[in-house]
PDB file of N, CA and C in Angstrom:
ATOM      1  N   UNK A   1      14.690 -11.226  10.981  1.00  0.00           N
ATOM      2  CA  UNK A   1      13.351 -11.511  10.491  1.00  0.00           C
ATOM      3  C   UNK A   1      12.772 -10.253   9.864  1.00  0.00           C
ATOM      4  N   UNK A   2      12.518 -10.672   8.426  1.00  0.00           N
ATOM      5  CA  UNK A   2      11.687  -9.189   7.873  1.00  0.00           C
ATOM      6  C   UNK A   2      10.407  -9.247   8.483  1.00  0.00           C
ATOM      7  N   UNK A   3      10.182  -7.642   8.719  1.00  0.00           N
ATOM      8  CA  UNK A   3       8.285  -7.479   9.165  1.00  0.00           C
ATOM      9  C   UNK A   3       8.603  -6.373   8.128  1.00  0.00           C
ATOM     10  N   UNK A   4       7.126  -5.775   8.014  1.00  0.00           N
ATOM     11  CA  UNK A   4       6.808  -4.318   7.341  1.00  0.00           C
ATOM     12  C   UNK A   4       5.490  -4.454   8.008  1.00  0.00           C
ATOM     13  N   UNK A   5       5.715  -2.588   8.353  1.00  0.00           N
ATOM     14  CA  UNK A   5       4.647  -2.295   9.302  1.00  0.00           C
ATOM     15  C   UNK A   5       3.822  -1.315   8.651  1.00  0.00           C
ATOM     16  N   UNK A   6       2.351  -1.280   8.725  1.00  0.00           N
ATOM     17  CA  UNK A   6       1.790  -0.182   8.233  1.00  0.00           C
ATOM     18  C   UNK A   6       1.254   0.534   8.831  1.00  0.00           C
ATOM     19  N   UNK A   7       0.854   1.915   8.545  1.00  0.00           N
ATOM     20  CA  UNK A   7       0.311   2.682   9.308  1.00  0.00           C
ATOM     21  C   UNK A   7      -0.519   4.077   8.291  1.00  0.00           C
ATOM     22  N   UNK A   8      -1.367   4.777   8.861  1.00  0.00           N
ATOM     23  CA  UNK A   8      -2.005   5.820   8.043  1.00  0.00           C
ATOM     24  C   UNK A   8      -3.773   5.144   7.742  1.00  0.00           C
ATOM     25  N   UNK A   9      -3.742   4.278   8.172  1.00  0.00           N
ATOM     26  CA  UNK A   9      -5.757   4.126   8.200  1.00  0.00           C
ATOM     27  C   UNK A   9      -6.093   4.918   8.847  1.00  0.00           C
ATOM     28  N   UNK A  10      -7.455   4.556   8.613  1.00  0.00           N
ATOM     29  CA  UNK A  10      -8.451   5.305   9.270  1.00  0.00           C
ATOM     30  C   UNK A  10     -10.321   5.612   8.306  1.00  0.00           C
ATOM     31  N   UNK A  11     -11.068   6.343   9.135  1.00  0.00           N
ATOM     32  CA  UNK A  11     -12.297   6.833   8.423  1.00  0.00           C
ATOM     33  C   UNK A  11     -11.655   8.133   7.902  1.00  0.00           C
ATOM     34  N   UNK A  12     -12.433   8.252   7.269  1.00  0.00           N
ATOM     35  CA  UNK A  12     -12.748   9.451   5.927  1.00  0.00           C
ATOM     36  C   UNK A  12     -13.474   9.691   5.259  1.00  0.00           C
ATOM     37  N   UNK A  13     -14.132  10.541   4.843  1.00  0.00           N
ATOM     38  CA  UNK A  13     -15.513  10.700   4.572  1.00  0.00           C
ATOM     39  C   UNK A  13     -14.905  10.270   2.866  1.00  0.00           C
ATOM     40  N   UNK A  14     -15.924  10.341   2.102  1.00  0.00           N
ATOM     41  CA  UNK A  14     -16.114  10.387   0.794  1.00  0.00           C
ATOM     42  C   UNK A  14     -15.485  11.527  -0.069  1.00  0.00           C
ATOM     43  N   UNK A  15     -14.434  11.619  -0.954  1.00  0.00           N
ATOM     44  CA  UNK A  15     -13.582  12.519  -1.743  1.00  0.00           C
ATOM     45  C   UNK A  15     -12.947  13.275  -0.615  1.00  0.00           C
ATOM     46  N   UNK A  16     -12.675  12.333   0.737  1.00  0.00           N
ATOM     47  CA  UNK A  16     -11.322  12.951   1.489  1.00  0.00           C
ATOM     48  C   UNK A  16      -9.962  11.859   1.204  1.00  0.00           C
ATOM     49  N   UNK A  17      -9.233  12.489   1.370  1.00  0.00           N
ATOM     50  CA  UNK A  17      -7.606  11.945   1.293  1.00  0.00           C
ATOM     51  C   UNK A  17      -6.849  11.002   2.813  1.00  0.00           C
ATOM     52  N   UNK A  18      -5.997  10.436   2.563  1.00  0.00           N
ATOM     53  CA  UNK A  18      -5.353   9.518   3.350  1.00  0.00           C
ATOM     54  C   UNK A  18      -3.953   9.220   2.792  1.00  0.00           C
ATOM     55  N   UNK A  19      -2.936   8.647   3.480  1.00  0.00           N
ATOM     56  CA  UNK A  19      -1.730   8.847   2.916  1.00  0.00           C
ATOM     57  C   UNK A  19      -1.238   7.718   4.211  1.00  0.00           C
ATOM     58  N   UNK A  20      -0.870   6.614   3.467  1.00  0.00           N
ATOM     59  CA  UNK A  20      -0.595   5.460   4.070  1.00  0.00           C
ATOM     60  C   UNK A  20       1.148   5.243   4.010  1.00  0.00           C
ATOM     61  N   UNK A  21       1.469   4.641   5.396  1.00  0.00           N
ATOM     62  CA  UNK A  21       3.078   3.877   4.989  1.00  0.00           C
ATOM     63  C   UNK A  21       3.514   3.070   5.713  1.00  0.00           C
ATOM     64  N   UNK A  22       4.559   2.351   4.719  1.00  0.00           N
ATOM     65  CA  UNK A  22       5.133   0.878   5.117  1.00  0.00           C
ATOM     66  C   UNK A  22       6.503   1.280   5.069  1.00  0.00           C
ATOM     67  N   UNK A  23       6.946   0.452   5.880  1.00  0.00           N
ATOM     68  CA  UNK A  23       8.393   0.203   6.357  1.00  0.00           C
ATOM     69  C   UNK A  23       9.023  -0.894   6.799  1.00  0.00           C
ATOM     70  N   UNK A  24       9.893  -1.372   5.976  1.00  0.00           N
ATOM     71  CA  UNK A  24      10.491  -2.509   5.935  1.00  0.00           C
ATOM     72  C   UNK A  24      11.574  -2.713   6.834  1.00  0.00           C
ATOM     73  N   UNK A  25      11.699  -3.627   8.072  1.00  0.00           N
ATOM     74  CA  UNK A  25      12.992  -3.729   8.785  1.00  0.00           C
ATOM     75  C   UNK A  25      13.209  -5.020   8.963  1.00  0.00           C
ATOM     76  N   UNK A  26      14.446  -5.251   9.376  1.00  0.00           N
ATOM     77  CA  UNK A  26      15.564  -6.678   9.464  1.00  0.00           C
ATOM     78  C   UNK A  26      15.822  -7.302   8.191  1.00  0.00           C
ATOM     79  N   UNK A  27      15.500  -6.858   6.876  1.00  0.00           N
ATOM     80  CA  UNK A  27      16.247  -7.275   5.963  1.00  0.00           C
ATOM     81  C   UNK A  27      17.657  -6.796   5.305  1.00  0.00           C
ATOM     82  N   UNK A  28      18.631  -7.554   4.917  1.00  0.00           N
ATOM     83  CA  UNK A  28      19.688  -6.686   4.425  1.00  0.00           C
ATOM     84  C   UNK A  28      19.531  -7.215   2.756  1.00  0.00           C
ATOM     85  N   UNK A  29      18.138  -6.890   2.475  1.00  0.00           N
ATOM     86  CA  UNK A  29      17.925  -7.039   0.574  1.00  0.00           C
ATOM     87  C   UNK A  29      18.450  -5.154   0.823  1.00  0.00           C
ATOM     88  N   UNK A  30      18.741  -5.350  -0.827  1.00  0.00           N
ATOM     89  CA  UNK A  30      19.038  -3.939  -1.287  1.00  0.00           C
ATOM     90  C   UNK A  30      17.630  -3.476  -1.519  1.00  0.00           C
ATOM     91  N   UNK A  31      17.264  -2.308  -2.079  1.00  0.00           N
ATOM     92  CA  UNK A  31      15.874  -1.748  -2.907  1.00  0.00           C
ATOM     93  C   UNK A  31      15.234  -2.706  -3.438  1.00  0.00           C
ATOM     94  N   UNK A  32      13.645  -3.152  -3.076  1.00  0.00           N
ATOM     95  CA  UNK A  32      12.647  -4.351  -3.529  1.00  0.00           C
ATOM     96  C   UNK A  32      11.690  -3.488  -4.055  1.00  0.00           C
ATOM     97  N   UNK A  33      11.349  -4.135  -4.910  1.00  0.00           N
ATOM     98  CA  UNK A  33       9.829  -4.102  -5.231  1.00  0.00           C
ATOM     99  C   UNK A  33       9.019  -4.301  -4.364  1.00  0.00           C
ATOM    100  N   UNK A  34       8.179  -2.960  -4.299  1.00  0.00           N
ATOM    101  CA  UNK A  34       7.363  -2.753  -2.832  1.00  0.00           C
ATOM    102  C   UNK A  34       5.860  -2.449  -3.491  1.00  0.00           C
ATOM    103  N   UNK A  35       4.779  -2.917  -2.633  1.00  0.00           N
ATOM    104  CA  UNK A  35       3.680  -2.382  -3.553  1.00  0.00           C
ATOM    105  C   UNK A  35       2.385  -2.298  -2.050  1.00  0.00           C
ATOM    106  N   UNK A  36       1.765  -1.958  -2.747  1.00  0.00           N
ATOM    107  CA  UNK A  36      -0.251  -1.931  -1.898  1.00  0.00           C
ATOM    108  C   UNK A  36      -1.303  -2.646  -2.489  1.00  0.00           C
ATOM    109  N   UNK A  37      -1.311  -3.587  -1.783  1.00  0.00           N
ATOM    110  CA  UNK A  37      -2.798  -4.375  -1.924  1.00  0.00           C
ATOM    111  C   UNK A  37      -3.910  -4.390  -0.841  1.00  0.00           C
ATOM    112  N   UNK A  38      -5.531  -4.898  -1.295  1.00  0.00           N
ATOM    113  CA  UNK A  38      -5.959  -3.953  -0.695  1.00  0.00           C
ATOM    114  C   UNK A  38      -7.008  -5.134  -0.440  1.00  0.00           C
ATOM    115  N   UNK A  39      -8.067  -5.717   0.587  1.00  0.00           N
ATOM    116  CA  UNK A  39      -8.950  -6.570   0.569  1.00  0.00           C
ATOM    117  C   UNK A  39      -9.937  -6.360   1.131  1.00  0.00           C
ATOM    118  N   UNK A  40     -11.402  -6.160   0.267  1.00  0.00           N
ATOM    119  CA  UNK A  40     -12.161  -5.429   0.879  1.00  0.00           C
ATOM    120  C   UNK A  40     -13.148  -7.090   1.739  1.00  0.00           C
ATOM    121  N   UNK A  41     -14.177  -6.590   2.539  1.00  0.00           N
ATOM    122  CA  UNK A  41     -15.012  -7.950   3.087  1.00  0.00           C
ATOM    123  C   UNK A  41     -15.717  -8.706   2.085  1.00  0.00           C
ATOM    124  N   UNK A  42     -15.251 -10.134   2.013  1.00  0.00           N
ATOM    125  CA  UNK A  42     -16.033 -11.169   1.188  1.00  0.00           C
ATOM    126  C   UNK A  42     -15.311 -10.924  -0.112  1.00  0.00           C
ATOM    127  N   UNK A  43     -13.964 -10.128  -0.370  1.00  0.00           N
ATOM    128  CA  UNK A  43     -13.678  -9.888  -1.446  1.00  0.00           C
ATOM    129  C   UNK A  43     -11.924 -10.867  -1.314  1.00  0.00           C
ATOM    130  N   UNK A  44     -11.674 -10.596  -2.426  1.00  0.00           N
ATOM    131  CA  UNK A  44      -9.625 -11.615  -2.246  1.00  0.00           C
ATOM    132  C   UNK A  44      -9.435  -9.962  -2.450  1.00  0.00           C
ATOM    133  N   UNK A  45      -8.049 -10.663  -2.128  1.00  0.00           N
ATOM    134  CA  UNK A  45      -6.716  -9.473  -2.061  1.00  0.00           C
ATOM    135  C   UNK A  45      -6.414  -8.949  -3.589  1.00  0.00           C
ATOM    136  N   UNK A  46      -6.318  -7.523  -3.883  1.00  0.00           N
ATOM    137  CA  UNK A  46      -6.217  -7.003  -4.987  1.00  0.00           C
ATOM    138  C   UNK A  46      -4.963  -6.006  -5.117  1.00  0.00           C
ATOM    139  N   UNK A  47      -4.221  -6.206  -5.941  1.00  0.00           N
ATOM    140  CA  UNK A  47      -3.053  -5.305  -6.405  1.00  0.00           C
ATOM    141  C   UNK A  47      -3.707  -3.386  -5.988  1.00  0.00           C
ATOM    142  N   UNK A  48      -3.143  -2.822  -5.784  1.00  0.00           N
ATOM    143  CA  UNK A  48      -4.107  -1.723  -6.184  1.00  0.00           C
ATOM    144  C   UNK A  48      -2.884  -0.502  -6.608  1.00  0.00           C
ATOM    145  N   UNK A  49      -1.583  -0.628  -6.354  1.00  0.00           N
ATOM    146  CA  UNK A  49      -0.164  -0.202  -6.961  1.00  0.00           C
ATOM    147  C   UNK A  49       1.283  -0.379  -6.862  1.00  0.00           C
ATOM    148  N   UNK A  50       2.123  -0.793  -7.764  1.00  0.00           N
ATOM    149  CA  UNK A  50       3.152  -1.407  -7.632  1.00  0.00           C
ATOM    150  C   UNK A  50       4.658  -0.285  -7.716  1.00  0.00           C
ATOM    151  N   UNK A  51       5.437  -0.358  -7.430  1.00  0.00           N
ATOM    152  CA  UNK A  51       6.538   0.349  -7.387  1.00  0.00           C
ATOM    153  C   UNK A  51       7.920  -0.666  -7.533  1.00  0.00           C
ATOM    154  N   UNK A  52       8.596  -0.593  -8.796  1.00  0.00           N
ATOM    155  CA  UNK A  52       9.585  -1.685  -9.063  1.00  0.00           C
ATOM    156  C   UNK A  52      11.174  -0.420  -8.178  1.00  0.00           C
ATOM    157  N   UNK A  53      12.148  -1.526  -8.158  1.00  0.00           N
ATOM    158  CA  UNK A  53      13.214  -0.628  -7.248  1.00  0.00           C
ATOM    159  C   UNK A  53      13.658  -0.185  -8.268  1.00  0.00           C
ATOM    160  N   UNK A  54      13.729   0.854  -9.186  1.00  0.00           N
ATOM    161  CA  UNK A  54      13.965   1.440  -9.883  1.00  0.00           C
ATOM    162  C   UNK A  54      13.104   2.625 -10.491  1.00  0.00           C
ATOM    163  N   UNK A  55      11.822   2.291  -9.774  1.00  0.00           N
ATOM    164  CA  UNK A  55      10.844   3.426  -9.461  1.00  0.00           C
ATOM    165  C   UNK A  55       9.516   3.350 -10.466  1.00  0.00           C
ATOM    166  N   UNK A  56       9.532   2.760 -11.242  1.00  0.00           N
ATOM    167  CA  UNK A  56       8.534   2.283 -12.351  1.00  0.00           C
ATOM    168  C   UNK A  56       7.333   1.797 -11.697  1.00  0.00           C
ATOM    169  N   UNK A  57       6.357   2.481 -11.523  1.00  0.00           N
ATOM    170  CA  UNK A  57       5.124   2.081 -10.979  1.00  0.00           C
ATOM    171  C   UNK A  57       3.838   1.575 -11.839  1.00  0.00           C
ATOM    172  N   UNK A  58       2.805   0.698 -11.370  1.00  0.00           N
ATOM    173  CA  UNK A  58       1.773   0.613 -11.797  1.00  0.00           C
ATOM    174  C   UNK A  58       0.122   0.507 -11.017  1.00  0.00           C
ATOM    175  N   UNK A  59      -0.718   0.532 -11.632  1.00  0.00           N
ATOM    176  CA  UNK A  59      -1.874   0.837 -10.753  1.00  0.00           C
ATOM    177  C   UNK A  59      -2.664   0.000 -10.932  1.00  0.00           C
ATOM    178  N   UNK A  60      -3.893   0.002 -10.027  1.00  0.00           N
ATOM    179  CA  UNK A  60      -5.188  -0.868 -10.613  1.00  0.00           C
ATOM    180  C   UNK A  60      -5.681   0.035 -11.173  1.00  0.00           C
ATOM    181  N   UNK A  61      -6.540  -0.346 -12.170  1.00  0.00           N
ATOM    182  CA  UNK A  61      -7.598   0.576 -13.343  1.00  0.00           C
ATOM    183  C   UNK A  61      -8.470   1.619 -12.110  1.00  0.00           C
ATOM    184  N   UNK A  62      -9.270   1.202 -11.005  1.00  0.00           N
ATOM    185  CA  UNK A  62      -9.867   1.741 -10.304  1.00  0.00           C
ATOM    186  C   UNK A  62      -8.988   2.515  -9.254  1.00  0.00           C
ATOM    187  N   UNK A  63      -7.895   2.974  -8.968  1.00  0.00           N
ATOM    188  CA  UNK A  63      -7.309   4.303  -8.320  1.00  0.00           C
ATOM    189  C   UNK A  63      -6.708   4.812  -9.262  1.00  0.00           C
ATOM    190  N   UNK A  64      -6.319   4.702 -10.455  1.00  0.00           N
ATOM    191  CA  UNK A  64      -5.448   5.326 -11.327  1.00  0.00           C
ATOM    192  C   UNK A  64      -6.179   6.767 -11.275  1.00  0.00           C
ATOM    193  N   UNK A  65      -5.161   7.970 -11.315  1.00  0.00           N
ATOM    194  CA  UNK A  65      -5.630   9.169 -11.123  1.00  0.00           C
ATOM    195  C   UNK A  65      -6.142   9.873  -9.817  1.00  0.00           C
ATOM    196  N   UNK A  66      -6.187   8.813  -8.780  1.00  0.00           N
ATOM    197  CA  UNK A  66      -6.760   9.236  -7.780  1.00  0.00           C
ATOM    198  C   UNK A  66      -5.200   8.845  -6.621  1.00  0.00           C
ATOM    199  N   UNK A  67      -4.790   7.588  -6.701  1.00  0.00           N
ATOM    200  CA  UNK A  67      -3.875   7.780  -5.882  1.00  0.00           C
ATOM    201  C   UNK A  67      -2.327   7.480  -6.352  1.00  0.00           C
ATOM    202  N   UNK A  68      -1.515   7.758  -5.610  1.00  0.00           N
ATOM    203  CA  UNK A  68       0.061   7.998  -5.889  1.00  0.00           C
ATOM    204  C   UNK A  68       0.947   6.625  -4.968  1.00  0.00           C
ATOM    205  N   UNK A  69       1.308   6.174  -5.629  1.00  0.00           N
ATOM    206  CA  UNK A  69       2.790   5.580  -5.203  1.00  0.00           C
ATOM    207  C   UNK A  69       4.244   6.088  -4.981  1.00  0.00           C
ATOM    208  N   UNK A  70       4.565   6.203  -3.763  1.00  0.00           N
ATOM    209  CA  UNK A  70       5.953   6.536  -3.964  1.00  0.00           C
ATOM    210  C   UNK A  70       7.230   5.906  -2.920  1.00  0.00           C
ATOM    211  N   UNK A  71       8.265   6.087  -3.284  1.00  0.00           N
ATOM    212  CA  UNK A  71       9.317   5.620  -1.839  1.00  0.00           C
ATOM    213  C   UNK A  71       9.895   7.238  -1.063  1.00  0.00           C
ATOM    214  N   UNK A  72       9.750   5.989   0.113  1.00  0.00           N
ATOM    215  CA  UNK A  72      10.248   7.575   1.210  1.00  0.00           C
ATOM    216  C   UNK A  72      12.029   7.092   0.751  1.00  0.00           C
ATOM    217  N   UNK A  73      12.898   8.101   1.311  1.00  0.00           N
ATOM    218  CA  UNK A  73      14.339   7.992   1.856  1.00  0.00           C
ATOM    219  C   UNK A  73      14.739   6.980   1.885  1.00  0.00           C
ATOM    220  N   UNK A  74      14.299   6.646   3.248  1.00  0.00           N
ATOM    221  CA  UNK A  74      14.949   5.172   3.615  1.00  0.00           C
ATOM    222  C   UNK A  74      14.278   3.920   2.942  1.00  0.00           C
ATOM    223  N   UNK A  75      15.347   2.647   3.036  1.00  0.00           N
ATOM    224  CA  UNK A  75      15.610   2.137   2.044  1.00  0.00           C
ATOM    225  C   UNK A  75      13.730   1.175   2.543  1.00  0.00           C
ATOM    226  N   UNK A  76      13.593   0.803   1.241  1.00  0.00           N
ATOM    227  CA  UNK A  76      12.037   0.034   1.697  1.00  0.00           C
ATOM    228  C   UNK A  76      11.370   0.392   2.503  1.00  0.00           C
ATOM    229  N   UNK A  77      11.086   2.374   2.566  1.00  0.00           N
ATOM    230  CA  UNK A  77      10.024   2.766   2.827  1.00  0.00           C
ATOM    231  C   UNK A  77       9.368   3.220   1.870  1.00  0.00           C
ATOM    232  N   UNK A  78       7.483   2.664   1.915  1.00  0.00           N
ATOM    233  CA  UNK A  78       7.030   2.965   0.691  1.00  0.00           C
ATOM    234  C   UNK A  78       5.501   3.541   0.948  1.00  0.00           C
ATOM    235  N   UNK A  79       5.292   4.699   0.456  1.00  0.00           N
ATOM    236  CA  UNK A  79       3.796   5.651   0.954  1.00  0.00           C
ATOM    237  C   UNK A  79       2.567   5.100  -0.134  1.00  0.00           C
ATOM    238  N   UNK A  80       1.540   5.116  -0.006  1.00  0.00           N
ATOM    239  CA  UNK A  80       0.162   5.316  -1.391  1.00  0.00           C
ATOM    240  C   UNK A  80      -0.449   6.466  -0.700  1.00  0.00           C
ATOM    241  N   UNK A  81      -0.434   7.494  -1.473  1.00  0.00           N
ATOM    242  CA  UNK A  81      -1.015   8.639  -1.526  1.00  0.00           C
ATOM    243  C   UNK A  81      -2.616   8.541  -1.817  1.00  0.00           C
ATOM    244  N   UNK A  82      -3.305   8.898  -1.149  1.00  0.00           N
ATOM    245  CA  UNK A  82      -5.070   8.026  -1.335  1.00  0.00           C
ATOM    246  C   UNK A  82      -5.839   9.874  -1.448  1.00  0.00           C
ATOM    247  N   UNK A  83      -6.460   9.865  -2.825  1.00  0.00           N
ATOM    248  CA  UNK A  83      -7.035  11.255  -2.821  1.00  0.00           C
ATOM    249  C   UNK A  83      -8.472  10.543  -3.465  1.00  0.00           C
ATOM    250  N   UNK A  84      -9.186  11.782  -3.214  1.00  0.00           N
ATOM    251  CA  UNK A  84     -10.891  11.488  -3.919  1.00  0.00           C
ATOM    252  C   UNK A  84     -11.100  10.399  -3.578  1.00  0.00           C
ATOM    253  N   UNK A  85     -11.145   9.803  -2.098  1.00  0.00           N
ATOM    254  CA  UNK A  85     -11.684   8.689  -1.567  1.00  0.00           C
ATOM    255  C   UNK A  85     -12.831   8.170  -2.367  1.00  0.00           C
ATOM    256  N   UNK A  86     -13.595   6.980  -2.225  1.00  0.00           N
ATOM    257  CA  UNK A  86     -14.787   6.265  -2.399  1.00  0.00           C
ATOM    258  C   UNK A  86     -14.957   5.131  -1.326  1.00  0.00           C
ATOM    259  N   UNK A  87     -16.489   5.127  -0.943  1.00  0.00           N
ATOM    260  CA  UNK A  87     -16.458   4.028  -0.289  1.00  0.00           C
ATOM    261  C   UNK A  87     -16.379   2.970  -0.924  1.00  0.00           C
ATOM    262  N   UNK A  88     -16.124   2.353  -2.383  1.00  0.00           N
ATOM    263  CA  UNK A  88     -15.699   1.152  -2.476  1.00  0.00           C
ATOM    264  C   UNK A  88     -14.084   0.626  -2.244  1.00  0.00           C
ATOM    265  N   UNK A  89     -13.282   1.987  -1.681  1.00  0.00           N
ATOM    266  CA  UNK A  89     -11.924   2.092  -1.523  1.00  0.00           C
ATOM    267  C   UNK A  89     -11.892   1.384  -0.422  1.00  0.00           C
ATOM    268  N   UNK A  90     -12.992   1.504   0.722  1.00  0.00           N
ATOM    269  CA  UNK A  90     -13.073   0.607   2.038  1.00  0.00           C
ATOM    270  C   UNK A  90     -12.186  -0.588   1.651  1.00  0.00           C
ATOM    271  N   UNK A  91     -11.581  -1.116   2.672  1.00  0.00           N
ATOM    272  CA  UNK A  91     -10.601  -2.423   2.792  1.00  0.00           C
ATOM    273  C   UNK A  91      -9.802  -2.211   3.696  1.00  0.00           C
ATOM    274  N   UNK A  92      -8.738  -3.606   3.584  1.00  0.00           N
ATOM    275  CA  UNK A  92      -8.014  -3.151   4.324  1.00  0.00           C
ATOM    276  C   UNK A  92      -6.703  -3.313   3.824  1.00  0.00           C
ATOM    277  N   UNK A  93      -5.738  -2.567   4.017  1.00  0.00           N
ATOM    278  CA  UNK A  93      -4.636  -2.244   2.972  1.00  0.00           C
ATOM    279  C   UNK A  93      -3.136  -3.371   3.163  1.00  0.00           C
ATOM    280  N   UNK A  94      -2.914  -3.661   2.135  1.00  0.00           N
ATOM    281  CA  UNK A  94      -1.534  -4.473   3.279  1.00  0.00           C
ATOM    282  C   UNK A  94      -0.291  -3.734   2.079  1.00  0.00           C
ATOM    283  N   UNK A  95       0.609  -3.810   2.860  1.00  0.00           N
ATOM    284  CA  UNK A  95       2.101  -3.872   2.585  1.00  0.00           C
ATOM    285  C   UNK A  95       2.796  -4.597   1.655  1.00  0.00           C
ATOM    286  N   UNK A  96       3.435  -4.678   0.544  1.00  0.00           N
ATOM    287  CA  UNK A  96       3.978  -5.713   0.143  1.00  0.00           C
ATOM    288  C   UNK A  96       5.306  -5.607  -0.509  1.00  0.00           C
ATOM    289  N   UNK A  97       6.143  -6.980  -0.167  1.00  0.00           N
ATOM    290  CA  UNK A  97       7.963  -6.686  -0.560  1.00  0.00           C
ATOM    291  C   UNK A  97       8.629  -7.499  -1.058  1.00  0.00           C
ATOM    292  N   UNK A  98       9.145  -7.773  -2.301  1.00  0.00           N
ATOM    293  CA  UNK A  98       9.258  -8.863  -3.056  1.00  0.00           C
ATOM    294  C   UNK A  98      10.315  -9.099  -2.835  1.00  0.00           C
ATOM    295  N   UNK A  99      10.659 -10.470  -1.986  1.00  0.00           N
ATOM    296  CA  UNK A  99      12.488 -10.951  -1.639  1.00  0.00           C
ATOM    297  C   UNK A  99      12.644 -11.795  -2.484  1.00  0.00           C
ATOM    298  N   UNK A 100      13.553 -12.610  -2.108  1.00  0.00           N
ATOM    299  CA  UNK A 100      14.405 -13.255  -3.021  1.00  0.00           C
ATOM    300  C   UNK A 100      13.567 -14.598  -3.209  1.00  0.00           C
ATOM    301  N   UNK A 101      12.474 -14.700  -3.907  1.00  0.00           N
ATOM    302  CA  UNK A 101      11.708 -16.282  -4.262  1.00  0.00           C
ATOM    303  C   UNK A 101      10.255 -16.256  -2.592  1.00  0.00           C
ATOM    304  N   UNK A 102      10.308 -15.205  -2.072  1.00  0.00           N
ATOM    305  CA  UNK A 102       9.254 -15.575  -1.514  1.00  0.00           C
ATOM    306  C   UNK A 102       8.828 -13.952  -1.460  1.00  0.00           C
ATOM    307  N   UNK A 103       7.671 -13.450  -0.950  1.00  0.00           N
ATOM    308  CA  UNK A 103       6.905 -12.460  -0.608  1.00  0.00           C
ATOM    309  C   UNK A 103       6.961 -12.229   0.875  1.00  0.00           C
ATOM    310  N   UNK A 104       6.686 -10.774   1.462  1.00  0.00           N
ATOM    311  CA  UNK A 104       6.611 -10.274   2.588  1.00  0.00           C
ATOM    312  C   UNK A 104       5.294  -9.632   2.559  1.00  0.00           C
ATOM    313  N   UNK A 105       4.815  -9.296   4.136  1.00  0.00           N
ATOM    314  CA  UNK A 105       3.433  -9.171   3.581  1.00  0.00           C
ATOM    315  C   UNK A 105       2.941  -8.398   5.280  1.00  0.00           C
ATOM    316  N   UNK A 106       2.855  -7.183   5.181  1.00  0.00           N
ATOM    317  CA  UNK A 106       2.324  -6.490   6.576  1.00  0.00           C
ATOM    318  C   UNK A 106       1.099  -6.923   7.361  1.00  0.00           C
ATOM    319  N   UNK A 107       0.930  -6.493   8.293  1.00  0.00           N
ATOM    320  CA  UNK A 107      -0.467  -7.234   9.150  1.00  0.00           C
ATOM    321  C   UNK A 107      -1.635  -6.416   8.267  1.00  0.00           C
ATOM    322  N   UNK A 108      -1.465  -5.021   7.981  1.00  0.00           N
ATOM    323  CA  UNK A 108      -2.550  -4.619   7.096  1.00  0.00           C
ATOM    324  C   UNK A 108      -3.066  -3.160   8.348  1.00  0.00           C
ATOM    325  N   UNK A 109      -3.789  -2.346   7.412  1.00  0.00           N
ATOM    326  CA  UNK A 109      -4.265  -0.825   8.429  1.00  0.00           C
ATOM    327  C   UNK A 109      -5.417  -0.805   7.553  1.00  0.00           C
ATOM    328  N   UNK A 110      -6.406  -0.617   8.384  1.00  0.00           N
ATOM    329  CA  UNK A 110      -8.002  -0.415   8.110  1.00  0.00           C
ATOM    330  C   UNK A 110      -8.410   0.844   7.195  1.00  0.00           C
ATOM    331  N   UNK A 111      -9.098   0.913   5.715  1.00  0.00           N
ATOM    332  CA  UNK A 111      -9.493   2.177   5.577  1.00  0.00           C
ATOM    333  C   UNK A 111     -10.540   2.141   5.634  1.00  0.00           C
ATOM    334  N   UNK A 112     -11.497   2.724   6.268  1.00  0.00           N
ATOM    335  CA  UNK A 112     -13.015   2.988   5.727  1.00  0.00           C
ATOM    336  C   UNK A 112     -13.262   3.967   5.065  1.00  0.00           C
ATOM    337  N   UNK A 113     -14.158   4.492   4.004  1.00  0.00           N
ATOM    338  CA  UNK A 113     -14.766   5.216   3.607  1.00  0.00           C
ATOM    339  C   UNK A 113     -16.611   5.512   3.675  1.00  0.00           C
ATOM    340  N   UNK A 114     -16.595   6.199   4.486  1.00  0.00           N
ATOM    341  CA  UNK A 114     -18.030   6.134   5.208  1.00  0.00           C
ATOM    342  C   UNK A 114     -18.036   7.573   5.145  1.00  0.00           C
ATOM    343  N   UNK A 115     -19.501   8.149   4.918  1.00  0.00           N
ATOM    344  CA  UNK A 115     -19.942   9.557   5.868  1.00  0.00           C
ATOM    345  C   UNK A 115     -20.690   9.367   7.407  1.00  0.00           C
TER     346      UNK A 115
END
């Protein structure tokens, strides 16, 4: 059974940093397309950066420049580098892993952005 687990929430004040990660286990897919979406309250779920298995990434218009996508080592581990926080960054972040005709999808790690 695939899970992916996340981890790296938390508070942070305003233009502080965070550095989130997922990790994919019990699948035997090769390298997926792994990404971060993000859902803030009363809001739907939003792309916010994608990473194809070949490393080609993309962003939402609103973190571009501020945060980073990347893969760790091991196979379908995948970080978002979160810099120059905002509190409209508040949400909550989920995991995501594109298998073969269906989606995987983490329980999700809390960010706030509050002072």
């Amino acid at each position: 059974q695939v899970q992916l687990v996340e981890s790296g929430g938390g508070l942070v004040q305003p233009g502080g940093s965070l550095r989130l990660s997922c990790a994919a286990s019990g699948s035997d897919f090769g390298i997926r397309p792994m990404g971060w979406y993000r859902q803030a309250p009363g809001k739907e779920r939003d792309m916010v950066a994608t990473i194809t298995g070949a490393g080609d990434t993309d962003y939402a218009d609103s973190v571009k420049g501020r945060f980073t996508i990347s893969r760790g080592n091991a196979r379908n581990t995948v970080y978002l580098q979160m810099n120059t926080l905002k509190p409209e960054d508040t949400a909550v972040y989920y995991c995501n892993m594109q298998g073969f005709g269906m989606d995987y999808w983490g329980k999700g790690t809390v960010v706030t952005v509050s002072s």
